[in-house]
Protein backbone atom coordinates (compact mmCIF):
# COMPACT_ATOMS: atom_id res chain seq x y z
CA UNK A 1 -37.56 65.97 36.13
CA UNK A 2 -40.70 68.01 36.45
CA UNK A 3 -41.98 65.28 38.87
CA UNK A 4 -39.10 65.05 40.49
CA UNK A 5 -39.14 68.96 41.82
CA UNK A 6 -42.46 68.72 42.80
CA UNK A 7 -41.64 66.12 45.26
CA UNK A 8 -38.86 67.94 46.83
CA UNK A 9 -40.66 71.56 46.93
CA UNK A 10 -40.93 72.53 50.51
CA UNK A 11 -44.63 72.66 50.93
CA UNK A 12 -45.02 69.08 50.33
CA UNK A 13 -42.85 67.95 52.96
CA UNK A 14 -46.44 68.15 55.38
CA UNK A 15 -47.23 64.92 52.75
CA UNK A 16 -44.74 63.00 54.73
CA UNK A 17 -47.52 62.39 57.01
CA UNK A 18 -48.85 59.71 54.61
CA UNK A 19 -45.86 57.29 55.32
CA UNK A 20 -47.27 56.90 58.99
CA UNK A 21 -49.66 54.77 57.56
CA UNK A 22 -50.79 50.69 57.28
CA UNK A 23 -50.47 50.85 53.33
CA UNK A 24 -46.92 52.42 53.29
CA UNK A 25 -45.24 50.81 56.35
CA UNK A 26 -46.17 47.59 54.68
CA UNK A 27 -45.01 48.07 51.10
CA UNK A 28 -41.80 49.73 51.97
CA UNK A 29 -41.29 47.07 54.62
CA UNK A 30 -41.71 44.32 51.54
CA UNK A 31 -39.44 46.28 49.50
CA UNK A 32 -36.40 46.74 52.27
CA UNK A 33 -36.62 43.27 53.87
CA UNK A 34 -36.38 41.51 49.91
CA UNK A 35 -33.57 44.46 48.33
CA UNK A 36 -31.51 43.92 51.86
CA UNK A 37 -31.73 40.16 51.81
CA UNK A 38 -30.64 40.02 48.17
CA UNK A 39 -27.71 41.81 48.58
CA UNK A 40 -26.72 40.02 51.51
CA UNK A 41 -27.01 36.98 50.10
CA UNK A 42 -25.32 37.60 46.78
CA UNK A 43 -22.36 39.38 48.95
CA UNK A 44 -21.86 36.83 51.49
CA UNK A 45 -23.09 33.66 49.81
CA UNK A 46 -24.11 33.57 46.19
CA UNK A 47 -22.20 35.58 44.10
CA UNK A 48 -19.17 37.33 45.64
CA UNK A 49 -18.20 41.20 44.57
CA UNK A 50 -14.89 40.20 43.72
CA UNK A 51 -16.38 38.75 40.55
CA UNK A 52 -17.62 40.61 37.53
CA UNK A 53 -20.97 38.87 37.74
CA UNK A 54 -21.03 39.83 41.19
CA UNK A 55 -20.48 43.35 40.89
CA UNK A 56 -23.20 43.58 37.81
CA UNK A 57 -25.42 41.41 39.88
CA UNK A 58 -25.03 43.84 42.69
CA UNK A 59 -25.15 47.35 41.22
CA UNK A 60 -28.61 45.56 39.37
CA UNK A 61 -29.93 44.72 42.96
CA UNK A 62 -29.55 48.48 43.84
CA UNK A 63 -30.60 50.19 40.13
CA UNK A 64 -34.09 47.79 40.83
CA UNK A 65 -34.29 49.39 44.20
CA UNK A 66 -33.63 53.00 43.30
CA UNK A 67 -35.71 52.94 40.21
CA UNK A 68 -38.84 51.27 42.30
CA UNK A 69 -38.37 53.83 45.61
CA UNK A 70 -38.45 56.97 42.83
CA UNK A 71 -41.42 55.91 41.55
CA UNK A 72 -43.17 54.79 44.58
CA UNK A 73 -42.04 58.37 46.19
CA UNK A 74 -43.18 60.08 42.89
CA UNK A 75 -46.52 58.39 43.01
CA UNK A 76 -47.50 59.26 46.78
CA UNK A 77 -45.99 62.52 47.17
CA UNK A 78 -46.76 64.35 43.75
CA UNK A 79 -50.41 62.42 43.81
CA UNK A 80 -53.12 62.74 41.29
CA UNK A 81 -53.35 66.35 40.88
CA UNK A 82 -57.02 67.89 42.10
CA UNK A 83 -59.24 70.30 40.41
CA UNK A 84 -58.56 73.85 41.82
CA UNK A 85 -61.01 74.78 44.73
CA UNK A 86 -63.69 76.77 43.01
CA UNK A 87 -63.54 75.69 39.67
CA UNK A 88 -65.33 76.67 37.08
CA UNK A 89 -65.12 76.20 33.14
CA UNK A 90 -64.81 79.12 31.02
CA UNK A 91 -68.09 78.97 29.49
CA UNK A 92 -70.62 79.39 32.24
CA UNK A 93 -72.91 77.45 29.67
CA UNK A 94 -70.94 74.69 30.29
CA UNK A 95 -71.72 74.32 33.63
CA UNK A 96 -74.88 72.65 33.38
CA UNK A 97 -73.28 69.42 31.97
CA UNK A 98 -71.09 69.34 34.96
CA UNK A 99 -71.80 68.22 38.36
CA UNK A 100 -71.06 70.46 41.46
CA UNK A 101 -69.11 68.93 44.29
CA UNK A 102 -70.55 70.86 47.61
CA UNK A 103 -67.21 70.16 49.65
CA UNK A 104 -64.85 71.48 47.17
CA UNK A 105 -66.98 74.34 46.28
CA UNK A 106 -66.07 73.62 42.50
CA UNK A 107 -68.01 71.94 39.81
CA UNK A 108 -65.69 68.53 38.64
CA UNK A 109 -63.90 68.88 35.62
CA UNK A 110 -64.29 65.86 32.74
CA UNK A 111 -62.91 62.67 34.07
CA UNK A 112 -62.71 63.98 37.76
CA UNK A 113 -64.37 62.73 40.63
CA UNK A 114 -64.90 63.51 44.63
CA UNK A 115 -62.25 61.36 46.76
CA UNK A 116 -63.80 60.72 50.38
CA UNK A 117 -59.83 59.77 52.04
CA UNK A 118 -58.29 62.66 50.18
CA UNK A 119 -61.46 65.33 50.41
CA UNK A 120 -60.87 67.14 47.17
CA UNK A 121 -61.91 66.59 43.86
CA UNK A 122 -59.15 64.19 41.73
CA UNK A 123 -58.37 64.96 38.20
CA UNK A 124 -58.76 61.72 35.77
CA UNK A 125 -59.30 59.50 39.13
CA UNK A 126 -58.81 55.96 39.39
CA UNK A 127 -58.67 54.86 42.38
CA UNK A 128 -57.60 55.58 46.06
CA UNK A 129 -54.81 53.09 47.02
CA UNK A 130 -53.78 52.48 50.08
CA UNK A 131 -50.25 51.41 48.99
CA UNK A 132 -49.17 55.08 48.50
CA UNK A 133 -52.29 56.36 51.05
CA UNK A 134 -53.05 58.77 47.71
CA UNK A 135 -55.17 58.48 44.54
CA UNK A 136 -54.27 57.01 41.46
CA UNK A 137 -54.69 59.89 39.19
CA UNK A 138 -53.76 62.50 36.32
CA UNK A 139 -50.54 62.98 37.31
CA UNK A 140 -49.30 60.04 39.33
CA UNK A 141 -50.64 57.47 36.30
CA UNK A 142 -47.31 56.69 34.82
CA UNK A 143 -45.10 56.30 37.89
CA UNK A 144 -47.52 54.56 40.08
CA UNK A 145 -47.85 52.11 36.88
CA UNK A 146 -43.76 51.66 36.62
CA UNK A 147 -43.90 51.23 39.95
CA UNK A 148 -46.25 48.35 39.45
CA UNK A 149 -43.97 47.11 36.62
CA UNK A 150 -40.71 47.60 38.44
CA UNK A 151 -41.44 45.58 41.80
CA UNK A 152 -42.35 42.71 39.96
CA UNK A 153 -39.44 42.69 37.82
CA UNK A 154 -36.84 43.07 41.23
CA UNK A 155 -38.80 41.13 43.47
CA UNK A 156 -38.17 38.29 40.28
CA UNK A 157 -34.37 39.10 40.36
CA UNK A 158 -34.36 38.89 44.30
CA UNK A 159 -36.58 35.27 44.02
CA UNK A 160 -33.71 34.01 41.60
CA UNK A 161 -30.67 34.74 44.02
CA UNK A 162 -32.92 33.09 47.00
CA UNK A 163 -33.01 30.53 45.47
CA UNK A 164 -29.53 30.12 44.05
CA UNK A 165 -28.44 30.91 47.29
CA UNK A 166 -30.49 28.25 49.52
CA UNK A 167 -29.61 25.62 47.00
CA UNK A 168 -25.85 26.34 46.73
CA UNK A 169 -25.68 26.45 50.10
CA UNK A 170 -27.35 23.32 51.23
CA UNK A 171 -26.44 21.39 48.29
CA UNK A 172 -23.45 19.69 49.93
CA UNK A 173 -25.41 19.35 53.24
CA UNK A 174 -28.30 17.63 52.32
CA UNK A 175 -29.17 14.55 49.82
CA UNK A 176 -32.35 15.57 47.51
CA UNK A 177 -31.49 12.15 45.19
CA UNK A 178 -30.70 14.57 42.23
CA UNK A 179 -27.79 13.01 42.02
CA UNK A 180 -27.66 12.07 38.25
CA UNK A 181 -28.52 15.85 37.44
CA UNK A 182 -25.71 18.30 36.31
CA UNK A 183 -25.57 21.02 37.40
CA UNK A 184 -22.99 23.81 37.68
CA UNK A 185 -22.11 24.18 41.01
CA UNK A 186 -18.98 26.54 40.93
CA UNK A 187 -20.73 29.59 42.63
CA UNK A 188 -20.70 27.30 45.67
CA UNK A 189 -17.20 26.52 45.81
CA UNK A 190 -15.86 29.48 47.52
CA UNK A 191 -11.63 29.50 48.22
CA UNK A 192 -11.73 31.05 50.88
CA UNK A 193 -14.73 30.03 52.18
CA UNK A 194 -17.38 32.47 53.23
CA UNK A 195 -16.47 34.46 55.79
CA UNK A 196 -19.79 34.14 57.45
CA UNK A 197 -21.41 30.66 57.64
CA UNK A 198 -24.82 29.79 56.02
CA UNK A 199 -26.80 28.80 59.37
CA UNK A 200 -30.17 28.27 60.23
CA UNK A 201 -30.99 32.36 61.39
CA UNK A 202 -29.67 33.10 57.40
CA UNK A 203 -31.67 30.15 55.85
CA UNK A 204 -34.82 31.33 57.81
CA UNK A 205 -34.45 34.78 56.70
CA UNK A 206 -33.80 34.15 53.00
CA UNK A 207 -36.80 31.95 52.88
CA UNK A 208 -39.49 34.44 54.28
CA UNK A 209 -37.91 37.11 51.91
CA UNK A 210 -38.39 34.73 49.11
CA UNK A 211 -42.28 33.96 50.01
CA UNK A 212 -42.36 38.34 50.37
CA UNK A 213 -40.66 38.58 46.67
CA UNK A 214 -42.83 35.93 45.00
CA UNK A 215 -45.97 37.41 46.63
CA UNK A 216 -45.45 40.44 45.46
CA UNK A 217 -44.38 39.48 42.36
CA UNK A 218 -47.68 37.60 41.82
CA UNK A 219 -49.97 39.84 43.63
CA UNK A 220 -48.28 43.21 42.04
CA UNK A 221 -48.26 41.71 39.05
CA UNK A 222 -52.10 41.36 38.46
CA UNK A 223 -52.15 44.90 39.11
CA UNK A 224 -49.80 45.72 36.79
CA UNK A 225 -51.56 44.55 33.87
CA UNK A 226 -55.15 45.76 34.99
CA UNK A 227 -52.94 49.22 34.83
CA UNK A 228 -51.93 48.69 31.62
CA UNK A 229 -55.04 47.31 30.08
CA UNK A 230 -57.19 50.76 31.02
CA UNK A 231 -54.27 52.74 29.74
CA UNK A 232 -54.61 51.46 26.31
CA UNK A 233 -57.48 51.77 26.41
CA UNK A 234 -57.38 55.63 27.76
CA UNK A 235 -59.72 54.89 30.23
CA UNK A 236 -60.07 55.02 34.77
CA UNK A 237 -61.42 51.90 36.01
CA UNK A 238 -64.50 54.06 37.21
CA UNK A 239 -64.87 55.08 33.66
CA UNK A 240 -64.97 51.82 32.05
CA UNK A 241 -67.86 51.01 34.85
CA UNK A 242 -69.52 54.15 33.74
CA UNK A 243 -69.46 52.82 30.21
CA UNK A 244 -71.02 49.67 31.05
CA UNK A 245 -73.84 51.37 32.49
CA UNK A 246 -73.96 52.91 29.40
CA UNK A 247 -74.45 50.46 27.33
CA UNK A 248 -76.90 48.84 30.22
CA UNK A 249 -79.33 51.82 29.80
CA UNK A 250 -79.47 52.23 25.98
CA UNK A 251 -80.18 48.17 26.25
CA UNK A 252 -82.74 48.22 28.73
CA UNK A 253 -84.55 51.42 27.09
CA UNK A 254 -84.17 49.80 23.58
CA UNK A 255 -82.57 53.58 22.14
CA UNK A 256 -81.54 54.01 18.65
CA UNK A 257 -77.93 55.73 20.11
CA UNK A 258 -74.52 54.25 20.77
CA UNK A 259 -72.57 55.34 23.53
CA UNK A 260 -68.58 56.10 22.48
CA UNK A 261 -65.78 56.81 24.54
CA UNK A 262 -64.79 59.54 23.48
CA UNK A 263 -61.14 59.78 25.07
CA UNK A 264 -60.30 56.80 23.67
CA UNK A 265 -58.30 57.96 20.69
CA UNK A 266 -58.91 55.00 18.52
CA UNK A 267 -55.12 53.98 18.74
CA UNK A 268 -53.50 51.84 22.07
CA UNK A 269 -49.62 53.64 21.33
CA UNK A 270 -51.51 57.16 21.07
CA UNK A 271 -53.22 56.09 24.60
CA UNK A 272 -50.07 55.19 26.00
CA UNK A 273 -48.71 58.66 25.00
CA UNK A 274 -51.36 60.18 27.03
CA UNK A 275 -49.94 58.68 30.06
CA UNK A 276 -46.23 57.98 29.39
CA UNK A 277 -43.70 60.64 28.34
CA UNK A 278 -40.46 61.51 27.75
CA UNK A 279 -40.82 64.27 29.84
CA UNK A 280 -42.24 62.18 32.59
CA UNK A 281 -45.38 64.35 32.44
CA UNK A 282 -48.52 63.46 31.52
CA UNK A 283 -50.63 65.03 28.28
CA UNK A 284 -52.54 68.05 29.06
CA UNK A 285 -53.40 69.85 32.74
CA UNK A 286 -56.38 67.15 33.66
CA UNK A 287 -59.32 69.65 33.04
CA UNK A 288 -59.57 69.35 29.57
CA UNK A 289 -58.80 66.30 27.00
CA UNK A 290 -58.29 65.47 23.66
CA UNK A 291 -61.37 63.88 22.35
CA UNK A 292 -62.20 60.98 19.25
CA UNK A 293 -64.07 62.55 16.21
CA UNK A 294 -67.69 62.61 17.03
CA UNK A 295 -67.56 63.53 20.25
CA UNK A 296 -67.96 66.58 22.33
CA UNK A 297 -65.65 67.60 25.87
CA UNK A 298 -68.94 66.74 27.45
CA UNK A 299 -69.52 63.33 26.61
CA UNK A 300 -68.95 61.53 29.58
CA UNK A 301 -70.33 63.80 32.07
CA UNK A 302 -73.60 64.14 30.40
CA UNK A 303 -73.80 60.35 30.23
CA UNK A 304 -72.74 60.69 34.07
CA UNK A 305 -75.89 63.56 34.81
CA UNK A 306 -78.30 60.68 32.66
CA UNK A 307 -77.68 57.55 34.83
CA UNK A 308 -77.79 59.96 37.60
CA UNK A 309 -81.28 60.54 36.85
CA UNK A 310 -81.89 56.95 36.18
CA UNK A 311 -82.60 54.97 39.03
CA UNK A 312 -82.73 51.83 37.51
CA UNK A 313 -79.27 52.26 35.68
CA UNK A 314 -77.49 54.08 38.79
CA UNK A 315 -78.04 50.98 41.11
CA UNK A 316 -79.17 47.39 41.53
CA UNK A 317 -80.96 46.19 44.32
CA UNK A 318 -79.93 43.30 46.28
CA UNK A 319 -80.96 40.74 49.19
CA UNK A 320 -78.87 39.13 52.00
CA UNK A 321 -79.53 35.77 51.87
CA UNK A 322 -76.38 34.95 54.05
CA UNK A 323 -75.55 36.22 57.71
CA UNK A 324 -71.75 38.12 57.34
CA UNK A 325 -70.12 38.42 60.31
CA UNK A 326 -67.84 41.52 59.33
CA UNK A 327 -64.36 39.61 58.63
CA UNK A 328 -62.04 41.31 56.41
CA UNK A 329 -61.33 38.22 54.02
CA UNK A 330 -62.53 35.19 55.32
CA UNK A 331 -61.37 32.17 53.08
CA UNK A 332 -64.76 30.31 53.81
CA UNK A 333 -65.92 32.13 50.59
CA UNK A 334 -63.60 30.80 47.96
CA UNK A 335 -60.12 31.34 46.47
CA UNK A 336 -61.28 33.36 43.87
CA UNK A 337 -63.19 35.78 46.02
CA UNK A 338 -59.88 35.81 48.38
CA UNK A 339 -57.42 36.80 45.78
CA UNK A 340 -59.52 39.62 44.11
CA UNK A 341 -60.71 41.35 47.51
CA UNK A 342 -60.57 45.42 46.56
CA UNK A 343 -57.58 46.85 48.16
CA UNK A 344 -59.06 48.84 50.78
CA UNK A 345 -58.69 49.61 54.21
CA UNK A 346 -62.31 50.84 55.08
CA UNK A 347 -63.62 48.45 57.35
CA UNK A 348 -67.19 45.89 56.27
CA UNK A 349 -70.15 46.21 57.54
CA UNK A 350 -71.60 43.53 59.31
CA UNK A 351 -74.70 42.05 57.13
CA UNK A 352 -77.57 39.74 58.26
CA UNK A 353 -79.96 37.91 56.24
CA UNK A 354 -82.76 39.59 54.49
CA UNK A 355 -81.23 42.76 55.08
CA UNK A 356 -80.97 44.73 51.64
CA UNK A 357 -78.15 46.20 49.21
CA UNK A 358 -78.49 48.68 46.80
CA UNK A 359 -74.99 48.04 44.34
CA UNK A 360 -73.63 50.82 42.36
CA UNK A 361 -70.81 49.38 40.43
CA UNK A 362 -68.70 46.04 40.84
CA UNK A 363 -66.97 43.46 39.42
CA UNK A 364 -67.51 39.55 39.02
CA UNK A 365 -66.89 38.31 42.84
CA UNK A 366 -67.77 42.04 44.02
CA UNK A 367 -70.30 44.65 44.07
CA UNK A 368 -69.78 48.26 45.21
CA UNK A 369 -72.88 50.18 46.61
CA UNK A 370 -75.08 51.27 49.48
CA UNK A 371 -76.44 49.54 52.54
CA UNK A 372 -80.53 50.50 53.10
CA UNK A 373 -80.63 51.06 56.88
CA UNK A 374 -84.45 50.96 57.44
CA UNK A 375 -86.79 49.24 55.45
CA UNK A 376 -89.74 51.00 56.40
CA UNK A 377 -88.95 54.41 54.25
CA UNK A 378 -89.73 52.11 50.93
CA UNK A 379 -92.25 54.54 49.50
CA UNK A 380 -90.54 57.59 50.32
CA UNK A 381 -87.39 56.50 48.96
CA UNK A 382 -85.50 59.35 50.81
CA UNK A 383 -81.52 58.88 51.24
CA UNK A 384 -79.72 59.37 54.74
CA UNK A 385 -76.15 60.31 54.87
CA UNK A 386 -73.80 58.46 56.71
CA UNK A 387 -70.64 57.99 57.41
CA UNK A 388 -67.81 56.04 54.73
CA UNK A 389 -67.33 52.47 55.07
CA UNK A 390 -67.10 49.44 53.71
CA UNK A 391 -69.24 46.08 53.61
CA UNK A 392 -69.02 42.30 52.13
CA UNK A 393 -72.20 40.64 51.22
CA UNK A 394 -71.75 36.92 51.01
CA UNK A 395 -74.24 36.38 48.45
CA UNK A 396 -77.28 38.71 47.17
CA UNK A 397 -80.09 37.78 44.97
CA UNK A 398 -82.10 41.10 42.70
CA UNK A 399 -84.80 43.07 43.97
CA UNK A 400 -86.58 45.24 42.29
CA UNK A 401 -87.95 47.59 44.55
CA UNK A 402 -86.03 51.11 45.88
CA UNK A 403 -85.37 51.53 49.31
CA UNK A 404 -83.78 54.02 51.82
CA UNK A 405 -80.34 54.46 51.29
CA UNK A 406 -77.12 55.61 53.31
CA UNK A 407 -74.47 57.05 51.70
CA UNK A 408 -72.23 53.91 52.77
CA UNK A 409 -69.62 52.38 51.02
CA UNK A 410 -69.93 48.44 50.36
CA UNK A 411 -68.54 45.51 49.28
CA UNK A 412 -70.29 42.13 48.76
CA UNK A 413 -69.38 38.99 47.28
CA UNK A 414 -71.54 37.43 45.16
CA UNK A 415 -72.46 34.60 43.40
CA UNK A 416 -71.53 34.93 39.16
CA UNK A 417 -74.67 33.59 38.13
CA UNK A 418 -77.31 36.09 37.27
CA UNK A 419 -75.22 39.28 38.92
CA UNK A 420 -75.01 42.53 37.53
């Protein structure tokens, strides 16, 4: 309920500028042309209201509906929570094991980080998803994750009466040699007849709404349980690639230390409670955490300020060995790459070969990093600002040697073998 008021307060209602936006057009178009077609075909051709199954079937079509809108709504419009413009923690001490973000003019609580689209500091980021044009954070966690449990589950129910429908319907038109299979056919057999006849406009439209509802269902799906997987485990997914670095420094430097995550409570149902509640609201106000025995409130962010002064930890050089011409997600590099292309709508960065990539964090088909502009600041190894954006690298090979950076956002594809 606490949610719930915070969407409807009166100040937020300049948020409903995010709806005029690619991400949310899109997803609420998915989720009105698959909850509209289901109904209509249950009504008119499926399963009739004058039924009992009918009218369960149809009050279930609108509970998935409601229950997905809510938490979509919930998710965008009472966002992440950010860390309060000017920060500071309570011990001035404390300070110097936490970084200090120049554009919020506040130094970023545990587990926070700066969000270029949004411009503030989030609390407990994840990520920035253009779905719900807002981060995935502290506060949104647990109804942006229903949401990504919900759509599945009605886009699943909507598939079903698709199907059902287009097969009842055309069963006594067409001859699909099933002939010896039984199958129970009385939701076909209407007396009257449907008032409205099953023609080629309502096949048409019940088959792109089923290829919307299973790609969603497949799609939002994966989501779902990459959601689910870092919440059991308490962690963001830029905090379990801050780990890995982690562990890839203490390797590399051969230190007698282990690196523990220390808000991972050591339990997956008492890291679920820090995200899921009766209440609906999360654990704690997102600046300070419950931590694991051994560890101090600091943990992370002192692990953050050492790979920060590690060079060789913070990044990984890389070499185009492949001209990219800047397409958003051209098939010509696999299915694999296709399917797991980051959800973003920064544009790439056109790449030729023997240009050079300096990678920050990534995943097994992609690498997140910066693009070095000008070779011929090597030595210097000074770092030019630019603006945001977004790049795929068709494959990259290690180098070992720092270059100029920009601050630019990339993207590359890569090949498994040998990638970091």
């Amino acid at each position: 309920m606490g949610i719930f008021c915070s969407v409807i307060k009166f100040e937020n209602l300049q948020d409903l500028r995010r709806l005029c936006h690619w991400g949310p057009i899109i997803a609420l178009g998915v989720i009105a042309i698959c909850s509209t077609m289901a109904m209509i075909d249950s009504v008119l051709w499926y399963w009739p209201l004058h039924t009992t199954g009918g009218s369960v079937n149809f009050i279930m079509l609108i509970n998935w509906t409601v229950m997905i809108l809510y938490n979509y709504f919930n998710a965008m419009f009472a966002g992440p929570g950010f860390v309060p413009r000017g920060w500071k923690p309570e011990k001035s001490q404390d300070s110097m094991y936490l970084q200090y973000c120049k554009v919020c003019q506040a130094y970023k609580a545990p587990r926070s980080h700066h969000c270029r689209k949004c411009n503030r500091c989030v609390m407990k980021m994840d990520h920035h998803c253009p779905w719900i044009n807002n981060c995935c954070g502290h506060q949104n966690h647990a109804s942006f994750t229903l949401f990504l449990l919900l759509a599945p589950l009605g886009c699943t129910h909507a598939a079903f009466i698709f199907v059902m429908t287009m097969y009842t319907q055309l069963y006594n038109r067409l001859s699909f040699g099933w002939n010896t299979v039984k199958i129970d056919m009385s939701a076909a057999r209407r007396d009257p007849p449907p008032i409205v006849p099953f023609g080629l406009a309502a096949f048409a439209a019940t088959l792109f709404a089923l290829g919307l509802a299973l790609g969603t269902t497949i799609a939002v799906g994966m989501l779902f349980f990459i959601q689910i997987k870092i919440i059991l485990r308490n962690k963001t997914s830029i905090e379990s690639w801050i780990e890995e670095k982690a562990k890839d420094r203490i390797q590399y430097y051969q230190l007698d230390e282990v690196f523990i995550f220390p808000y991972d409570m050591g339990s997956k149902w008492k890291n679920f409670k820090q995200v899921f509640t009766w209440s609906g609201v999360p654990e704690g106000d997102g600046l300070e955490w419950p931590i694991r025995e051994g560890c101090d409130q600091y943990s992370l962010t002192i692990e953050q300020l050492k790979q920060k002064a590690d060079k060789r930890v913070r990044s990984v050089r890389y070499k185009v060995i492949e001209d990219y011409n800047g397409a958003c997600c051209p098939l010509n590099r696999g299915v694999r790459t296709f399917f797991t292309s980051p959800c973003t709508e920064e544009p790439r960065i056109r790449l030729q070969k023997g240009e050079f990539i300096l990678a920050t964090r990534g995943l097994r088909y992609w690498l997140y990093g910066d693009k070095i502009l000008d070779d011929s600041f090597i030595e210097d190894m000074s770092v030019e600002k630019k603006k945001s954006t977004i790049a795929w690298n068709l494959i990259a090979e290690s180098l070992a040697l720092q270059k100029k950076l920009s601050k630019t956002k990339v993207v590359f594809d890569v090949e498994p073998r040998g990638v970091v």
